[in-house]
Protein backbone atom coordinates (compact mmCIF):
# COMPACT_ATOMS: atom_id res chain seq x y z
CA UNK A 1 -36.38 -51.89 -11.97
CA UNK A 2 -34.53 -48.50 -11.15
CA UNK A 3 -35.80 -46.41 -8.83
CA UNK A 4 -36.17 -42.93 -10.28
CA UNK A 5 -34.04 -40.01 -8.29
CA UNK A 6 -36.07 -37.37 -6.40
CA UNK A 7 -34.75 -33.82 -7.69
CA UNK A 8 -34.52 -31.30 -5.23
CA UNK A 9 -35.45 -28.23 -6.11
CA UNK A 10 -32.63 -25.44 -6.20
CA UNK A 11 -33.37 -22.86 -3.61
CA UNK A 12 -33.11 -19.19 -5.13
CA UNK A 13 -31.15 -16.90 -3.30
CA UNK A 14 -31.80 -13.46 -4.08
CA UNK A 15 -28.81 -10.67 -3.16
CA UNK A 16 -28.82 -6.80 -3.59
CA UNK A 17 -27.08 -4.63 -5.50
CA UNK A 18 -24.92 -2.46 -4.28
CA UNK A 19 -23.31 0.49 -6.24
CA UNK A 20 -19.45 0.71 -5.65
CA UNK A 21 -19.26 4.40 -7.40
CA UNK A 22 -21.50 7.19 -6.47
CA UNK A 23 -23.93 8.80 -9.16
CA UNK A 24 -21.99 12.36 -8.54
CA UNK A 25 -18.38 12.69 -7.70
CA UNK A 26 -18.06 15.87 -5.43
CA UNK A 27 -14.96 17.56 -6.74
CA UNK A 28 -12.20 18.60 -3.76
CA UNK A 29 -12.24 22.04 -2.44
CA UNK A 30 -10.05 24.85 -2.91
CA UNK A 31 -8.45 24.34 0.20
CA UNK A 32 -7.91 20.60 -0.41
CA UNK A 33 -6.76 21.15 -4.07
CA UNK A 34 -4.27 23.75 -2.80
CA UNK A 35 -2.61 20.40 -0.44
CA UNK A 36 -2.27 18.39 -2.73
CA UNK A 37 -0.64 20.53 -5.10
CA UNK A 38 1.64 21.93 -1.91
CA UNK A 39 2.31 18.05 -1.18
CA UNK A 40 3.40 17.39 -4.83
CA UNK A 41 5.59 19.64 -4.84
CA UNK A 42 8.10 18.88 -2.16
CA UNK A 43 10.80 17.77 -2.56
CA UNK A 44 11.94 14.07 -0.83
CA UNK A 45 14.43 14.42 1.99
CA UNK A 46 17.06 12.84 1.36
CA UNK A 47 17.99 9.65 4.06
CA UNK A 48 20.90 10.07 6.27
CA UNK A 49 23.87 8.57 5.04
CA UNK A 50 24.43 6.10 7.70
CA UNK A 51 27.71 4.10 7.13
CA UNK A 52 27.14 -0.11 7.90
CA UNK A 53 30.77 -0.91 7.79
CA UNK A 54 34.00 0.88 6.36
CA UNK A 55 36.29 -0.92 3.45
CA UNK A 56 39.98 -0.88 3.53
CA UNK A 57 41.69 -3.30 1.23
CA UNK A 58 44.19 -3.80 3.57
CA UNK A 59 42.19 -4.88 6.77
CA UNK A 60 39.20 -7.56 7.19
CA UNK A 61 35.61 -6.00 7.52
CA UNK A 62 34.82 -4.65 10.85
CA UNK A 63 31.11 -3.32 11.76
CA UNK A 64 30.93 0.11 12.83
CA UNK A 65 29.13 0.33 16.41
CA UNK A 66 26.43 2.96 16.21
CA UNK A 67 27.57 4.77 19.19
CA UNK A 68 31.02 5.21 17.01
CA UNK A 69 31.25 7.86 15.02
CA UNK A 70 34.14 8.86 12.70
């Protein structure tokens, strides 16, 4: 004869909700609103153009130091 398996019972875990959005959405002040709008329109400086090596056909590759300057 089989012995019957004892069950255990599940436990039941409870967990709260949490709301990831708020119910109202304050909308950004003046002064904020006038930032961003500043901020989205400038323009990207443009990156120094910092030369890595220099190519002539004639001669192998050399690196330039960075304390030598053309």
């Amino acid at each position: 004869m089989k012995n019957p398996r004892k069950e255990k019972p599940v436990p039941v875990i409870q967990t709260a909700q949490i709301k990831t959005t708020p119910d109202k959405i304050k909308p950004p002040s003046d002064e904020i609103r006038l930032r961003i709008e500043a901020v989205k329109q400038r323009q990207a400086q443009p990156e120094p153009d910092i030369k890595q090596f220099e190519y002539d056909p004639d001669q192998p590759l050399h690196l330039v130091s960075k304390d030598k300057k053309n």
